[in-house]
C-alpha atoms as a PDB file:
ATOM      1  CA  UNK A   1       0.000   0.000   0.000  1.00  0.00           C
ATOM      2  CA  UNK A   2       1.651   3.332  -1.231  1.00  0.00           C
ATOM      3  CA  UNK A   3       0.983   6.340   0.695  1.00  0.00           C
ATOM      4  CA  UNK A   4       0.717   9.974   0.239  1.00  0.00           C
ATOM      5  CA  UNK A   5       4.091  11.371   1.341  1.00  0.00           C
ATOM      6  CA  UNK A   6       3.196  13.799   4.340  1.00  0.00           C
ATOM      7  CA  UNK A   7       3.638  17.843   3.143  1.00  0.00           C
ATOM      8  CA  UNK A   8       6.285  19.472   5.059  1.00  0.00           C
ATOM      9  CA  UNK A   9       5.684  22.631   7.344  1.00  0.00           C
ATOM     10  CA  UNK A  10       8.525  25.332   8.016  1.00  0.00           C
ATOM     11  CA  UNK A  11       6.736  27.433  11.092  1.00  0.00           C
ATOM     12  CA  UNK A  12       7.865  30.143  12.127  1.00  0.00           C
ATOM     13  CA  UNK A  13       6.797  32.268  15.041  1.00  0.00           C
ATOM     14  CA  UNK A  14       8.845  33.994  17.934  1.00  0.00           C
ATOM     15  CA  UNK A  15       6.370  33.051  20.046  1.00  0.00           C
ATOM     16  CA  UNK A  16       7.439  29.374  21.290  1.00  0.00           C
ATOM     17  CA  UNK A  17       3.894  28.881  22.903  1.00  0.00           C
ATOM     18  CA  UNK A  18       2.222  30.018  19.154  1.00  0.00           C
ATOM     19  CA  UNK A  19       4.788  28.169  17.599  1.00  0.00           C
ATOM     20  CA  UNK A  20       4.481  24.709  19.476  1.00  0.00           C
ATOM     21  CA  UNK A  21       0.442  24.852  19.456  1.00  0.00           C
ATOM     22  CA  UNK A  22       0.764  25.776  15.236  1.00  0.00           C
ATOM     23  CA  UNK A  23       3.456  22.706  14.646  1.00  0.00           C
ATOM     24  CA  UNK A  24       1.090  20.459  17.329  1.00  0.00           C
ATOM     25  CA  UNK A  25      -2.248  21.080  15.223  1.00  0.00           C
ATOM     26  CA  UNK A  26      -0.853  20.228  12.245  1.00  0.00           C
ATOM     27  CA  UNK A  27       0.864  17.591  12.942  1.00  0.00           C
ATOM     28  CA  UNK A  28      -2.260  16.044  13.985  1.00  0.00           C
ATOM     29  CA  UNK A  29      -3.579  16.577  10.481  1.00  0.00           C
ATOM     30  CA  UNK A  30      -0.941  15.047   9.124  1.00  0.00           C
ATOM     31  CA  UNK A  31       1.706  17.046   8.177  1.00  0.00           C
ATOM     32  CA  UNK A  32       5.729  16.878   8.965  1.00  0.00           C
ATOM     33  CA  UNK A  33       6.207  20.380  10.797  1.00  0.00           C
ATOM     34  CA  UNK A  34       9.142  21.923  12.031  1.00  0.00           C
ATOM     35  CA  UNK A  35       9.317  25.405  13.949  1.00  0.00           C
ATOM     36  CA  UNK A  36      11.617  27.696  14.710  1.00  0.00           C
ATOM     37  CA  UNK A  37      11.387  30.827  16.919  1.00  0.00           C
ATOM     38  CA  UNK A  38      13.756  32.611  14.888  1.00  0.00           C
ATOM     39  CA  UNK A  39      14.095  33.429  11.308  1.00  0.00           C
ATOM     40  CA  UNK A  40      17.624  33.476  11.428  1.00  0.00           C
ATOM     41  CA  UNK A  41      17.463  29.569  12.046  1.00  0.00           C
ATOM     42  CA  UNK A  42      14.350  28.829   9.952  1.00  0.00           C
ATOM     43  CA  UNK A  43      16.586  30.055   6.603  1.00  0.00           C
ATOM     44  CA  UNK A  44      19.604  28.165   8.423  1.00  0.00           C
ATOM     45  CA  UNK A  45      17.308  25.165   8.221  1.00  0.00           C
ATOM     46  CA  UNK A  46      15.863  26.265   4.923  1.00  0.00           C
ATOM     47  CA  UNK A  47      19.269  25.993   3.319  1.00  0.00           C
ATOM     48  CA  UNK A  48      20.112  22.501   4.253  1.00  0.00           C
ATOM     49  CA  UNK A  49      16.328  20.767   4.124  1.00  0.00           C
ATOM     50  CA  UNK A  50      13.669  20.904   2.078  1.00  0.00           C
ATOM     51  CA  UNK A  51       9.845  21.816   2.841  1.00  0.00           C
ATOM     52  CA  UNK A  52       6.632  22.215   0.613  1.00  0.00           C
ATOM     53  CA  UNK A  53       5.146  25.228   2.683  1.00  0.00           C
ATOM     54  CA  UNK A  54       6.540  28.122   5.230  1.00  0.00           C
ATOM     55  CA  UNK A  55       4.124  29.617   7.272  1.00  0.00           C
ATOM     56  CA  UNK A  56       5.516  32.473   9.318  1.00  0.00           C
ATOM     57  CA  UNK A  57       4.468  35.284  11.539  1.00  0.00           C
ATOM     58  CA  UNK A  58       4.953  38.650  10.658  1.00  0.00           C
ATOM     59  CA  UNK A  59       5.584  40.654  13.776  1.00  0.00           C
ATOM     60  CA  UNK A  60       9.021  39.255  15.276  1.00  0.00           C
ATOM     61  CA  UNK A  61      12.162  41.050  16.537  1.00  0.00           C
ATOM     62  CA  UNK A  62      15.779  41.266  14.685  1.00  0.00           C
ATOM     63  CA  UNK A  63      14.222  39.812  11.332  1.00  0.00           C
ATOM     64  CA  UNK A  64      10.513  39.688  10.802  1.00  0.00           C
ATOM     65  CA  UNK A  65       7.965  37.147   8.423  1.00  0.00           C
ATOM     66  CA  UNK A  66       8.211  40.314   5.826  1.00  0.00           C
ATOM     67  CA  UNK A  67      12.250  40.070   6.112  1.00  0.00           C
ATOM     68  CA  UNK A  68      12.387  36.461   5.975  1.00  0.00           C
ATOM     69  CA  UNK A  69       9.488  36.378   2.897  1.00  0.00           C
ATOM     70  CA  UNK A  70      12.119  38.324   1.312  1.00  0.00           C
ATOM     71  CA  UNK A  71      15.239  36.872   1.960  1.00  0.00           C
ATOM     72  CA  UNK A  72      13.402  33.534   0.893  1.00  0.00           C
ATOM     73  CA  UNK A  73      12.375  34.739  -2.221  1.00  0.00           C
ATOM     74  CA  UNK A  74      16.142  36.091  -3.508  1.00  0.00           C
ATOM     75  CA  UNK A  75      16.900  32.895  -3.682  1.00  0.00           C
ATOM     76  CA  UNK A  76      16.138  30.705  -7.151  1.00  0.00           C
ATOM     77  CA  UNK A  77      15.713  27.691  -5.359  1.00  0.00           C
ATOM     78  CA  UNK A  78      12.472  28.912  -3.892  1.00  0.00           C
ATOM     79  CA  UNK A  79      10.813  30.597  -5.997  1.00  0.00           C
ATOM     80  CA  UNK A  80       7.981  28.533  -6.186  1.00  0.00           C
ATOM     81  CA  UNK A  81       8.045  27.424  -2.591  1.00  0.00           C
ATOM     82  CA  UNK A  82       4.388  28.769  -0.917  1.00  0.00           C
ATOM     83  CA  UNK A  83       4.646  31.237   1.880  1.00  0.00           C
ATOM     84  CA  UNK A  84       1.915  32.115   4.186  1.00  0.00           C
ATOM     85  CA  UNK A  85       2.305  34.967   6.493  1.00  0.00           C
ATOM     86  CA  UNK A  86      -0.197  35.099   9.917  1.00  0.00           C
ATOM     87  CA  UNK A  87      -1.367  38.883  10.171  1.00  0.00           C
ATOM     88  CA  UNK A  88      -2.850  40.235  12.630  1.00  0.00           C
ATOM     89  CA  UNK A  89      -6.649  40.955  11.933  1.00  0.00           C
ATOM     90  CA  UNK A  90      -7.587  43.774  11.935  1.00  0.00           C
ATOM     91  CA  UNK A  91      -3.337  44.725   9.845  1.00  0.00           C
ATOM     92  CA  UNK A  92      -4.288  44.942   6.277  1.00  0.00           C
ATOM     93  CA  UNK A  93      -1.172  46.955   5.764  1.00  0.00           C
ATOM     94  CA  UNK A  94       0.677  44.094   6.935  1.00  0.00           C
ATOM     95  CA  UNK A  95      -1.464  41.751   4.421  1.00  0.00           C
ATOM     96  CA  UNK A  96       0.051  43.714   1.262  1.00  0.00           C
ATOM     97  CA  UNK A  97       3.561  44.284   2.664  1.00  0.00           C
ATOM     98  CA  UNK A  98       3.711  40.656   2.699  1.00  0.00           C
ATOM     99  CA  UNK A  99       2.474  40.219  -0.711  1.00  0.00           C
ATOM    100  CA  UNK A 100       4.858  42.735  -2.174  1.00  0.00           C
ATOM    101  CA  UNK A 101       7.311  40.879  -0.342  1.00  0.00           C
ATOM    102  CA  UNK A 102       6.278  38.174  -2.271  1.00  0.00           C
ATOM    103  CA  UNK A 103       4.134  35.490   0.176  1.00  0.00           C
ATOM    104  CA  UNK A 104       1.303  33.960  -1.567  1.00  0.00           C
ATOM    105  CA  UNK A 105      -1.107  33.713   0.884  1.00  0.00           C
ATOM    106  CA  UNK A 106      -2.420  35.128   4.678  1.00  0.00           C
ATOM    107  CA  UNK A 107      -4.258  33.360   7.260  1.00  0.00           C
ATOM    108  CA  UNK A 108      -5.508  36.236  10.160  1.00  0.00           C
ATOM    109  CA  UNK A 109      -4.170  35.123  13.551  1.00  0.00           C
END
């Protein structure tokens, strides 16, 4: 019996409780997740593993889900990778800044 190969999760949120409940959930829906509290070491593990989605905050300190949508996206190897950024509600600003940055998708936290 052959089956599906899981889809694997980059998340990325500075907030370890946020981060840990976000990799939890998923994981019981059946996806491979791995989280990181910091960007730095989510593109650190970018660079050496591979992953079908990132999902990442966008408020964080030193280098923030806008930053690391960015930094992502200069690189040829992931240009088709999907990125969703978690915005805060009511934050539309933060909606298109992520866009222009060049996520494909949101999801409202």
């Amino acid at each position: 019996m052959n089956s599906q190969p899981r889809a694997r999760l980059l998340v990325v949120d500075d907030e370890a409780a946020q981060m840990n409940a976000l990799c939890e959930t998923l994981g019981q829906q059946g996806y491979a997740t791995t989280g990181f509290t910091s960007a730095r070491l989510a593109l650190e593990c970018l660079a050496t593993q591979e992953f079908d989605l990132v999902l990442t905050d966008v408020e964080m300190p030193l280098l923030d889900g806008i930053q690391l949508t960015r930094r992502i996206r200069k690189d040829p190897r992931f240009v088709r990778l999907p990125i969703l950024i978690a915005c805060d509600g009511d934050n539309v600003q933060q909606r298109w800044r992520g866009f222009d940055a060049g996520a494909n998708y949101y999801v409202i936290k």
